[in-house]
C-alpha atoms as a PDB file:
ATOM      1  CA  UNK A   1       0.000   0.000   0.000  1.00  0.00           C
ATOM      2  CA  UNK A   2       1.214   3.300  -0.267  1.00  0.00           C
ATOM      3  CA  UNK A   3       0.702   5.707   2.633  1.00  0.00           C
ATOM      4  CA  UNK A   4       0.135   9.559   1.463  1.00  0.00           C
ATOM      5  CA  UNK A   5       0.820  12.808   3.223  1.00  0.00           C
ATOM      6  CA  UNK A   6      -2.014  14.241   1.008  1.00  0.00           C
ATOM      7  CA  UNK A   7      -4.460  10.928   2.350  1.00  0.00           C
ATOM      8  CA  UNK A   8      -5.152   8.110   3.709  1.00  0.00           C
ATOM      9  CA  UNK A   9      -3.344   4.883   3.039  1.00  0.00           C
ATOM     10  CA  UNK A  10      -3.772   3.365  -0.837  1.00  0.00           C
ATOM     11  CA  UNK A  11      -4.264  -0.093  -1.193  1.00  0.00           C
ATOM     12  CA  UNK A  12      -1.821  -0.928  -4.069  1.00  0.00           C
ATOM     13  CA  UNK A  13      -1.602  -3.963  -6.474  1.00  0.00           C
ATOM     14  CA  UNK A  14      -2.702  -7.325  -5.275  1.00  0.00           C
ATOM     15  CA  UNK A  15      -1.795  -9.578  -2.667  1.00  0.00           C
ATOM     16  CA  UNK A  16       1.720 -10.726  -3.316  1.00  0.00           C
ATOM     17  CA  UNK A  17       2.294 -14.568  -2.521  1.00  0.00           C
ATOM     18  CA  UNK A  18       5.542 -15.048  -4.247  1.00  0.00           C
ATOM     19  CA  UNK A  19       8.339 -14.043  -2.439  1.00  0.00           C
ATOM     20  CA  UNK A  20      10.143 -13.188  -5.958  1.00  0.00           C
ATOM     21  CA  UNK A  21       7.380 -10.778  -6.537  1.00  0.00           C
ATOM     22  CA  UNK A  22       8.086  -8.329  -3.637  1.00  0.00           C
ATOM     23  CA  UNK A  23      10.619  -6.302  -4.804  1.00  0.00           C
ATOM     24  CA  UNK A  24       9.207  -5.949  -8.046  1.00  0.00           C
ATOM     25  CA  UNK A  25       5.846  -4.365  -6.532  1.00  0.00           C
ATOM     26  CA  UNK A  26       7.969  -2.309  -4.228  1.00  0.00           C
ATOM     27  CA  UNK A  27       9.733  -0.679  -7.530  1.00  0.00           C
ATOM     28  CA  UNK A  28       5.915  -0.108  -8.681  1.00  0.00           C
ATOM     29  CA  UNK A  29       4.868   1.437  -6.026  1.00  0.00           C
ATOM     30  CA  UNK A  30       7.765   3.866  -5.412  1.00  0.00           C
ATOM     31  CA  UNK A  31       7.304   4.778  -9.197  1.00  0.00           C
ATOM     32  CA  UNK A  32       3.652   5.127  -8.614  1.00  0.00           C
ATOM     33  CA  UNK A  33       4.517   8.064  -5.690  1.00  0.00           C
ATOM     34  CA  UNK A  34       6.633   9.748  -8.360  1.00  0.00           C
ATOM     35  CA  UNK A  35       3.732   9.808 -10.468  1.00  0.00           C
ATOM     36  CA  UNK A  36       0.534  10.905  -8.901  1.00  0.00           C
ATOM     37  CA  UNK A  37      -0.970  12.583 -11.419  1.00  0.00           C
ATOM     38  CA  UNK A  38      -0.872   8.519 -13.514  1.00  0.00           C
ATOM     39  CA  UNK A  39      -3.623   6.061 -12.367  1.00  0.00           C
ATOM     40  CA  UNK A  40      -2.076   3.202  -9.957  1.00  0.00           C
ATOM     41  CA  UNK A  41      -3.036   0.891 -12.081  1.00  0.00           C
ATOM     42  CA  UNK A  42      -0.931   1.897 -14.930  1.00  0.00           C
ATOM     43  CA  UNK A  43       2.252   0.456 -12.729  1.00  0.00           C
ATOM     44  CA  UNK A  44       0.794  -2.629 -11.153  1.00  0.00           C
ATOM     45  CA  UNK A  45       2.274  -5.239 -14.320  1.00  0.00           C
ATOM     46  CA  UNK A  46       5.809  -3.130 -15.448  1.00  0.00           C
ATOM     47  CA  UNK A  47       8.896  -4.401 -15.752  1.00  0.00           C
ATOM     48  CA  UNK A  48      11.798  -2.603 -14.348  1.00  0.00           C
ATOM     49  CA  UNK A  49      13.092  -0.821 -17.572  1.00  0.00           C
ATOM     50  CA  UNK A  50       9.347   0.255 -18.022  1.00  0.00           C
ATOM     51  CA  UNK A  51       9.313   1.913 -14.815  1.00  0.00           C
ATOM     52  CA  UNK A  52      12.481   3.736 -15.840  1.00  0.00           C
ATOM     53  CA  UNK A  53      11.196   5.088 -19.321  1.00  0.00           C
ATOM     54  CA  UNK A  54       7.945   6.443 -17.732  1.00  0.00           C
ATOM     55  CA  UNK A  55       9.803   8.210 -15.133  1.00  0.00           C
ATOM     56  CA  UNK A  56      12.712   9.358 -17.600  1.00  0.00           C
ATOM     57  CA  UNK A  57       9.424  10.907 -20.205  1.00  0.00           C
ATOM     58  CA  UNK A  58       7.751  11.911 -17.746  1.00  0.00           C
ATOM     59  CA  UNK A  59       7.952  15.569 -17.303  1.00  0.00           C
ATOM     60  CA  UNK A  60       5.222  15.545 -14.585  1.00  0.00           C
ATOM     61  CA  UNK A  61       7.070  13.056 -12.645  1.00  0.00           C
ATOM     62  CA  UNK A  62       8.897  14.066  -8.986  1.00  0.00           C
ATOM     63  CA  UNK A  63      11.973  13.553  -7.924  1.00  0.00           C
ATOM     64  CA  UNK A  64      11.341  13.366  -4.260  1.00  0.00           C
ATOM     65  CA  UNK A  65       8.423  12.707  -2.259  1.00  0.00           C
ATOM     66  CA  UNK A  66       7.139  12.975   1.003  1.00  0.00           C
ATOM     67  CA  UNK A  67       4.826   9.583   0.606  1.00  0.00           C
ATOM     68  CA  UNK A  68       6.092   6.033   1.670  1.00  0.00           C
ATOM     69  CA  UNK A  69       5.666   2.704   0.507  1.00  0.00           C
ATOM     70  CA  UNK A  70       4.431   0.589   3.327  1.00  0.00           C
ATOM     71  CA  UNK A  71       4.689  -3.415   3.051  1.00  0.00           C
ATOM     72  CA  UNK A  72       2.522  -5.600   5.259  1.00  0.00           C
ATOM     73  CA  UNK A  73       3.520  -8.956   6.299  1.00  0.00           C
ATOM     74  CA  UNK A  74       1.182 -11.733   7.175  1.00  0.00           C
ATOM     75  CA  UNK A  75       3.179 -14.805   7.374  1.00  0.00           C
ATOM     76  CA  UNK A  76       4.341 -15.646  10.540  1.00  0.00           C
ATOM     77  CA  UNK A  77       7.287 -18.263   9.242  1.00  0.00           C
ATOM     78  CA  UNK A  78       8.668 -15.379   7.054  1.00  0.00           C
ATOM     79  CA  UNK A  79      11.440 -14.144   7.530  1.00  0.00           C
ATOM     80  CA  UNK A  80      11.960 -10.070   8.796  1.00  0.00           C
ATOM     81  CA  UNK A  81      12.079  -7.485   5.742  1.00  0.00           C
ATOM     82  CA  UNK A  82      13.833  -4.226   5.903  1.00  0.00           C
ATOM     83  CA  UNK A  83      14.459  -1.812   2.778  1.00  0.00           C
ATOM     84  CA  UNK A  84      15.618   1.954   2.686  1.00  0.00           C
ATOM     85  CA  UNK A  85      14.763   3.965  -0.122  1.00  0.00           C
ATOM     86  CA  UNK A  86      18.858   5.486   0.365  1.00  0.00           C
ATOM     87  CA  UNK A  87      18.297   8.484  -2.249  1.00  0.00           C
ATOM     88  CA  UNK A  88      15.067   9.512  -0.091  1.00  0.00           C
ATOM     89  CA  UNK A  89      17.257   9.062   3.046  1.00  0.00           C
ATOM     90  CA  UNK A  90      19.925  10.949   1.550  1.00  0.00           C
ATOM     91  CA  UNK A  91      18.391  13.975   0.418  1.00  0.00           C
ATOM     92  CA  UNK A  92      16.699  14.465   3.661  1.00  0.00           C
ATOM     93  CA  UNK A  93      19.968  13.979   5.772  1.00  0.00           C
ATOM     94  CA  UNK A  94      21.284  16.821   3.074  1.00  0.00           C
ATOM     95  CA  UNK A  95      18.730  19.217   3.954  1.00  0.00           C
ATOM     96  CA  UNK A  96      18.872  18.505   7.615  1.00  0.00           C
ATOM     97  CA  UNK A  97      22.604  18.621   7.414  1.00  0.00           C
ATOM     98  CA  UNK A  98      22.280  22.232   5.283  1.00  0.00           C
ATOM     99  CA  UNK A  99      20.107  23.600   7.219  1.00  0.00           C
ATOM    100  CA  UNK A 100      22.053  22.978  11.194  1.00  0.00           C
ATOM    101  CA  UNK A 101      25.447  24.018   9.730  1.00  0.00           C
ATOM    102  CA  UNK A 102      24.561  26.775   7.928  1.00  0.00           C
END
């Protein structure tokens, strides 16, 4: 789902059951926040050099936002799942960091 600082949280894609399938929704998701202004749907089958040409045409598309992804685990022999979206985390830390040493 994706979680929105403009709403509530968005139900996004379907239920993922193959393990192999999570990080491709995860890329579709983060491309859908760049995107707002595309229907969700739009991302839910693309492969990851799709994702990259809509984003690279797109002259709509963001470069940062304030929205997360959020990934919900119901399987309680899974295993724990942790991923940073590092250019999100680094261009806060660069504000923060320009704006308490300035």
């Amino acid at each position: 789902s994706i979680n929105s600082s403009r709403s509530a949280v968005t139900p996004f894609g379907p239920v993922i059951t193959d393990r192999n399938d999570v990080e491709p929704h995860i890329r579709r998701a983060q491309a859908a926040i760049l995107s707002p202004h595309r229907p969700l749907d739009l991302f839910f089958n693309k492969s990851r050099e799709e994702l990259k040409d809509i984003l690279e045409q797109d002259d709509q598309a963001l470069s940062f936002s304030e929205d997360v992804v959020v990934v919900d685990i119901e399987d309680p022999d899974g295993t724990d799942l942790f991923f940073v979206d590092l250019p999100g985390k680094y261009i806060f830390l660069a504000q923060w960091t320009e704006s308490y040493t300035a």
